[in-house]
C-alpha atoms as a PDB file:
ATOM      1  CA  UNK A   1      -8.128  65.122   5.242  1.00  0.00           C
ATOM      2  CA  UNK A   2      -6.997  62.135   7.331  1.00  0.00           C
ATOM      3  CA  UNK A   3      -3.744  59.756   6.216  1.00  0.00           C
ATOM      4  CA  UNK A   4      -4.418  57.389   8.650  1.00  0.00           C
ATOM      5  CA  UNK A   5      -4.777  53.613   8.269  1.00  0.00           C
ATOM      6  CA  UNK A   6      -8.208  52.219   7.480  1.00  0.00           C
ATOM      7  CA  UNK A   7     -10.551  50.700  10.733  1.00  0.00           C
ATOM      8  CA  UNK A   8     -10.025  46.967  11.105  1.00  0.00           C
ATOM      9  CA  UNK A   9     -14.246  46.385  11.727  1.00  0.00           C
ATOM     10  CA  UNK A  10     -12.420  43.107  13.950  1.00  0.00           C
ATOM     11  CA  UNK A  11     -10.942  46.184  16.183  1.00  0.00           C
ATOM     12  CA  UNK A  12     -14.006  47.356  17.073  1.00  0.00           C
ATOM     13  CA  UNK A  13     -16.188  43.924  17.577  1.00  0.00           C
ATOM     14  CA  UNK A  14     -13.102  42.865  20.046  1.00  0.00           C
ATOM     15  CA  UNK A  15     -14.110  46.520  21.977  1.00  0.00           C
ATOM     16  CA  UNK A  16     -17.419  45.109  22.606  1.00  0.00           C
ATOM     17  CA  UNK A  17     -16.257  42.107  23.134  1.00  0.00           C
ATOM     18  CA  UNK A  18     -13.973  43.569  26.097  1.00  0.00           C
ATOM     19  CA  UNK A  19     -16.314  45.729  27.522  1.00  0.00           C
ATOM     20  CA  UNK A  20     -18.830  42.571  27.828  1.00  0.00           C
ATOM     21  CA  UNK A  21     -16.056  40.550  29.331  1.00  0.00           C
ATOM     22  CA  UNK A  22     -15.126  43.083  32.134  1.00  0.00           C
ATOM     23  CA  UNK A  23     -18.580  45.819  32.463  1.00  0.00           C
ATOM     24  CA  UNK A  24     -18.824  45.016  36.116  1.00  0.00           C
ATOM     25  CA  UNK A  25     -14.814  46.576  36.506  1.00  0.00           C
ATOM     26  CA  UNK A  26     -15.235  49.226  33.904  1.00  0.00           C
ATOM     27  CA  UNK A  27     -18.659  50.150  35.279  1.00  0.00           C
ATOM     28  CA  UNK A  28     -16.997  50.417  38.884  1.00  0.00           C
ATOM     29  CA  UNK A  29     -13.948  52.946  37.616  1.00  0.00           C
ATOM     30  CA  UNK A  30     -16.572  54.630  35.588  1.00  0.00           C
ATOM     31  CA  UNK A  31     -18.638  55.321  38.643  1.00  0.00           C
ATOM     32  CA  UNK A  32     -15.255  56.160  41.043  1.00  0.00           C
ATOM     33  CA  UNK A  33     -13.774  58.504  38.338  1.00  0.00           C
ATOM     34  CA  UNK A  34     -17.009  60.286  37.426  1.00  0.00           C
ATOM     35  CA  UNK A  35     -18.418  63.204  39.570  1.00  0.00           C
ATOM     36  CA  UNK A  36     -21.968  62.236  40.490  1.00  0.00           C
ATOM     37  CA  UNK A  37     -23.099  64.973  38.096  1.00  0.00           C
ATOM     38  CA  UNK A  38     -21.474  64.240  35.098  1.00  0.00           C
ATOM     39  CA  UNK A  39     -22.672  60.258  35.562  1.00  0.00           C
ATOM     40  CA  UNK A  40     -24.571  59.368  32.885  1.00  0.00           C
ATOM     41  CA  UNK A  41     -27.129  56.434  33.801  1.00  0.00           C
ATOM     42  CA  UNK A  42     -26.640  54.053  30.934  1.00  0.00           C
ATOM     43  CA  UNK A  43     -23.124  55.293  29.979  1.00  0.00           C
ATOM     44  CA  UNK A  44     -21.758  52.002  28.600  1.00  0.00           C
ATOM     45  CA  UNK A  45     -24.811  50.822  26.832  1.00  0.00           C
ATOM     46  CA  UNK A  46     -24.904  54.110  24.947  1.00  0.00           C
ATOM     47  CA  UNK A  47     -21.485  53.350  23.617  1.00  0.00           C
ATOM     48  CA  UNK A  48     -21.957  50.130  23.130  1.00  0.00           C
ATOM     49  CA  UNK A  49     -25.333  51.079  21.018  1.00  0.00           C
ATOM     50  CA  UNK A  50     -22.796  53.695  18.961  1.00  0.00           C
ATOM     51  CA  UNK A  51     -20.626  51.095  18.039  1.00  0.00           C
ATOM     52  CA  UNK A  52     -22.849  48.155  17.262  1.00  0.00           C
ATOM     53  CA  UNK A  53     -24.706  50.942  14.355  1.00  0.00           C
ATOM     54  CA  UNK A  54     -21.003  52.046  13.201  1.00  0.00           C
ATOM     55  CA  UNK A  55     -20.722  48.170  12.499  1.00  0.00           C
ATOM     56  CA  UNK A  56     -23.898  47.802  11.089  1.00  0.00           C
ATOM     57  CA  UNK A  57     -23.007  51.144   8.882  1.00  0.00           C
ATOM     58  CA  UNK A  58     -20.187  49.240   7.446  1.00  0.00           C
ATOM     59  CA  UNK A  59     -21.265  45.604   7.874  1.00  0.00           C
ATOM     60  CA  UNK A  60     -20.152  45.029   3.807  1.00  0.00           C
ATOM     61  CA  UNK A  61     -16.634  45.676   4.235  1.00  0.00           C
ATOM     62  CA  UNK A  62     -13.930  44.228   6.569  1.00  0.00           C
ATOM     63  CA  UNK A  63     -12.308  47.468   6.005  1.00  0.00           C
ATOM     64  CA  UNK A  64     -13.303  51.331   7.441  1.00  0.00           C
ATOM     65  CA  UNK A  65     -11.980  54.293   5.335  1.00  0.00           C
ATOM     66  CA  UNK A  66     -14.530  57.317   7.457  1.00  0.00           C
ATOM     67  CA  UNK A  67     -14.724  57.380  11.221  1.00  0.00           C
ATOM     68  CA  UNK A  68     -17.663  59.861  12.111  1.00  0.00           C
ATOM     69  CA  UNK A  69     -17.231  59.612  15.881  1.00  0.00           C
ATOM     70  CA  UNK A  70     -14.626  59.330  18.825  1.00  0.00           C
ATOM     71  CA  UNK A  71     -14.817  55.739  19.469  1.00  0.00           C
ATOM     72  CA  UNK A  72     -12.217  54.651  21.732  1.00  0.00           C
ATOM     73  CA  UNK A  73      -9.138  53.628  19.458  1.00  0.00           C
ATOM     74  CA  UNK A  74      -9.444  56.843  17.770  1.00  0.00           C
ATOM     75  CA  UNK A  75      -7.261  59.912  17.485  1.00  0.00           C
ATOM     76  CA  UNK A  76      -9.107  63.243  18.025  1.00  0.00           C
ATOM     77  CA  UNK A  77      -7.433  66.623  16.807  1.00  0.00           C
ATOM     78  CA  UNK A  78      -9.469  69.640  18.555  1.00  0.00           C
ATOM     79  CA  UNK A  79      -9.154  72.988  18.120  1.00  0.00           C
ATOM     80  CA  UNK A  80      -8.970  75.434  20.984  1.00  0.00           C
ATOM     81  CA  UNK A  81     -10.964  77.763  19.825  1.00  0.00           C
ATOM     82  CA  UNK A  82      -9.554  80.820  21.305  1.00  0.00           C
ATOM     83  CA  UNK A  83      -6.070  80.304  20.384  1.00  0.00           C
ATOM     84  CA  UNK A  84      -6.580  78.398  17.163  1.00  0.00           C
ATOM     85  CA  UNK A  85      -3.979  75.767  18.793  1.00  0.00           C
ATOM     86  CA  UNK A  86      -4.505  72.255  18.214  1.00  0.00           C
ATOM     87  CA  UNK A  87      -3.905  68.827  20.377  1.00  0.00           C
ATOM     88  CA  UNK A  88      -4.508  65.053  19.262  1.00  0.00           C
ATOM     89  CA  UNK A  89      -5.778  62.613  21.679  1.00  0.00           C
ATOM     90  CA  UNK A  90      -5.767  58.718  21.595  1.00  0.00           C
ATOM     91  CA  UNK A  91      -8.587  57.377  23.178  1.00  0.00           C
ATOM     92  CA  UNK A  92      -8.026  53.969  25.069  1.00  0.00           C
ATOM     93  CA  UNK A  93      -8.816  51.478  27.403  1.00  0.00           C
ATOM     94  CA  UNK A  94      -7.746  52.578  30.889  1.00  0.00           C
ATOM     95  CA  UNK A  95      -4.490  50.183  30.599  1.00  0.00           C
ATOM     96  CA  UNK A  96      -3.307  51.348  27.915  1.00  0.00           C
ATOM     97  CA  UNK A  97      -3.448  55.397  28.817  1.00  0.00           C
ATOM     98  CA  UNK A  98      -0.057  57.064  28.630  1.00  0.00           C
ATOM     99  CA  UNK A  99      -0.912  60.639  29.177  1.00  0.00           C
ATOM    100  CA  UNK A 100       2.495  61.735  28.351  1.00  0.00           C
ATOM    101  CA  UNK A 101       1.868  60.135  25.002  1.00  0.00           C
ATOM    102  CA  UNK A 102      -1.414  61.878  24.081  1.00  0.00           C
ATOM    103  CA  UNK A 103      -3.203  58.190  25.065  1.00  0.00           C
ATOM    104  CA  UNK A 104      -6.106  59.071  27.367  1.00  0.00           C
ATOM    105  CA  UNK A 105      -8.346  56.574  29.402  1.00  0.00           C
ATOM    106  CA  UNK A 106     -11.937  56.683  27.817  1.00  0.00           C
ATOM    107  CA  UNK A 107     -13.218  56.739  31.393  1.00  0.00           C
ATOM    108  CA  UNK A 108     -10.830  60.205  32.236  1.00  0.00           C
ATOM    109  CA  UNK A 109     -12.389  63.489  32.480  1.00  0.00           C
ATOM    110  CA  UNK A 110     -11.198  64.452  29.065  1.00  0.00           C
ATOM    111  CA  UNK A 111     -12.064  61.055  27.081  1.00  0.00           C
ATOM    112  CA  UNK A 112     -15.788  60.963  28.730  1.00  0.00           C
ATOM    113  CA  UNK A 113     -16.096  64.495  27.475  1.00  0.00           C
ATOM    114  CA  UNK A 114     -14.990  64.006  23.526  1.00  0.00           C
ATOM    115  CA  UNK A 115     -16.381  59.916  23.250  1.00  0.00           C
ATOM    116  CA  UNK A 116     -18.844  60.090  20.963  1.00  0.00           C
ATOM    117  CA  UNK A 117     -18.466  63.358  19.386  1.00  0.00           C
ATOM    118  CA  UNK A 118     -18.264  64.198  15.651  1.00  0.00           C
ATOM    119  CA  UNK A 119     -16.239  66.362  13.706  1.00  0.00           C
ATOM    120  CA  UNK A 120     -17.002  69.409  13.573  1.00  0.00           C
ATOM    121  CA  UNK A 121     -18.602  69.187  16.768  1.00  0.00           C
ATOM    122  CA  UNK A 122     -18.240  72.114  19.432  1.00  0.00           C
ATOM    123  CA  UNK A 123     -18.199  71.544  22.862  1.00  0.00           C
ATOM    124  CA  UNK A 124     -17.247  73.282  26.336  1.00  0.00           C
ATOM    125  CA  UNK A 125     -14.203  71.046  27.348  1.00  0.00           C
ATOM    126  CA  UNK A 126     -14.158  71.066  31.310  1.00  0.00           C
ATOM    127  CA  UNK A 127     -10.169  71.250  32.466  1.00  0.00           C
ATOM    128  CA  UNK A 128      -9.098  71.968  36.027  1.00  0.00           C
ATOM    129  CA  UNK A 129      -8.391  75.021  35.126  1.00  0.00           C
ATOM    130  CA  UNK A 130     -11.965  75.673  34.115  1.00  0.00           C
ATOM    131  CA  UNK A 131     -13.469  75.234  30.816  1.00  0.00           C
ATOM    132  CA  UNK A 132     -11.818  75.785  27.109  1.00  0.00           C
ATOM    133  CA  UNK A 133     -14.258  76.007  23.640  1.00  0.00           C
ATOM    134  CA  UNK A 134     -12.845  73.522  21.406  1.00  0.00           C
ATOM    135  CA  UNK A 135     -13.824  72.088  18.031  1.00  0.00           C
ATOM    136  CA  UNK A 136     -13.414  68.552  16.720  1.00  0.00           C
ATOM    137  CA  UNK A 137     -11.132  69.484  13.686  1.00  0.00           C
ATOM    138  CA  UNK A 138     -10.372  65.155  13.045  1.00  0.00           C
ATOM    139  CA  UNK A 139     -10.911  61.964  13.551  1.00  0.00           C
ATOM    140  CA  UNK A 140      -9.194  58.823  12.761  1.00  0.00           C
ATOM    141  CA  UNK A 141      -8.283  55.424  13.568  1.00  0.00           C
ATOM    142  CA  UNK A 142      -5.257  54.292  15.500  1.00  0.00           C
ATOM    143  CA  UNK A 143      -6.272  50.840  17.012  1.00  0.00           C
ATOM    144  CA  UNK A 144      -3.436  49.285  15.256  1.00  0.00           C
ATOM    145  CA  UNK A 145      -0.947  51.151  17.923  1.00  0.00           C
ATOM    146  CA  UNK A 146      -2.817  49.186  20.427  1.00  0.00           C
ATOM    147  CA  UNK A 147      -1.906  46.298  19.037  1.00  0.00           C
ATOM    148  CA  UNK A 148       1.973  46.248  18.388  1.00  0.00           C
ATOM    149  CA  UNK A 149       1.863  47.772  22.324  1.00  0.00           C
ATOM    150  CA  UNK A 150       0.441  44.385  23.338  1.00  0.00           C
ATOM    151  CA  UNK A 151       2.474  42.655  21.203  1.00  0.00           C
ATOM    152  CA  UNK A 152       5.508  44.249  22.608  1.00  0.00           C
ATOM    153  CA  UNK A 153       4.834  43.778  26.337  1.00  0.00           C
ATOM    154  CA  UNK A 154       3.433  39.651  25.372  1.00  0.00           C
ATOM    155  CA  UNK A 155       7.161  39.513  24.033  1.00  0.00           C
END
């Protein structure tokens, strides 16, 4: 069961907004950080389609209690299924990725690989070292981290 502050619906209208504003640049480090295999052809309009339903899901409230996918603003909790260990990850914009924090780039290895999944979900995570069976144990939102960060470095 999550604890975590409800979605702000603005949070996720500004995402679209963003990627909108910049798709040329985003679509450019998509392409240079994405192995020609693992490109998916219309990566940011499938996103963008995810989102625009999540809003139209919740289109009568201002406020979102249940986040059903990894939407980038979102902390995901997976379980490595062979050691029953757990990790969180913050998915973000590429500026705002602080590995040493947990905040991963949407566009990194790791972030293209969990976007979009749901809980419960199992997938073969591809590391470095190979690839590790993990489970998506939670999901919830975190956007308003992103914004006391900007806040902070405006000030």
């Amino acid at each position: 069961m999550s604890h975590s502050q409800p979605a702000n619906k603005e949070f996720f209208i500004q995402q679209l907004v963003m990627i909108d504003e910049n798709i040329k640049e985003l679509n450019n480090l998509y392409i240079s950080s994405t192995p020609l295999p693992e490109r998916l052809k219309h990566f940011f309009n499938l996103y963008v389609l995810e989102v625009e339903e999540f809003l139209k899901q919740n289109r009568k409230s201002n406020i979102i209690t249940n986040i059903p996918k990894v939407f980038i603003g979102t902390k995901v909790t997976v379980i490595y299924d062979e050691d029953d260990e757990t990790e969180d990850y913050v998915i973000c914009f590429p500026e705002d990725s602080d590995p040493d924090r947990g905040f991963i780039s949407f566009l990194s290895p790791v972030g293209r690989q969990l976007l979009l999944k749901e809980i419960g979900e199992r997938i073969p995570l591809k590391v470095p070292t190979g690839e590790l069976a993990v489970t998506i144990k939670e999901i919830s939102y975190v956007g308003y981290l992103f914004e006391s960060e900007r806040e902070t470095k405006e000030a």
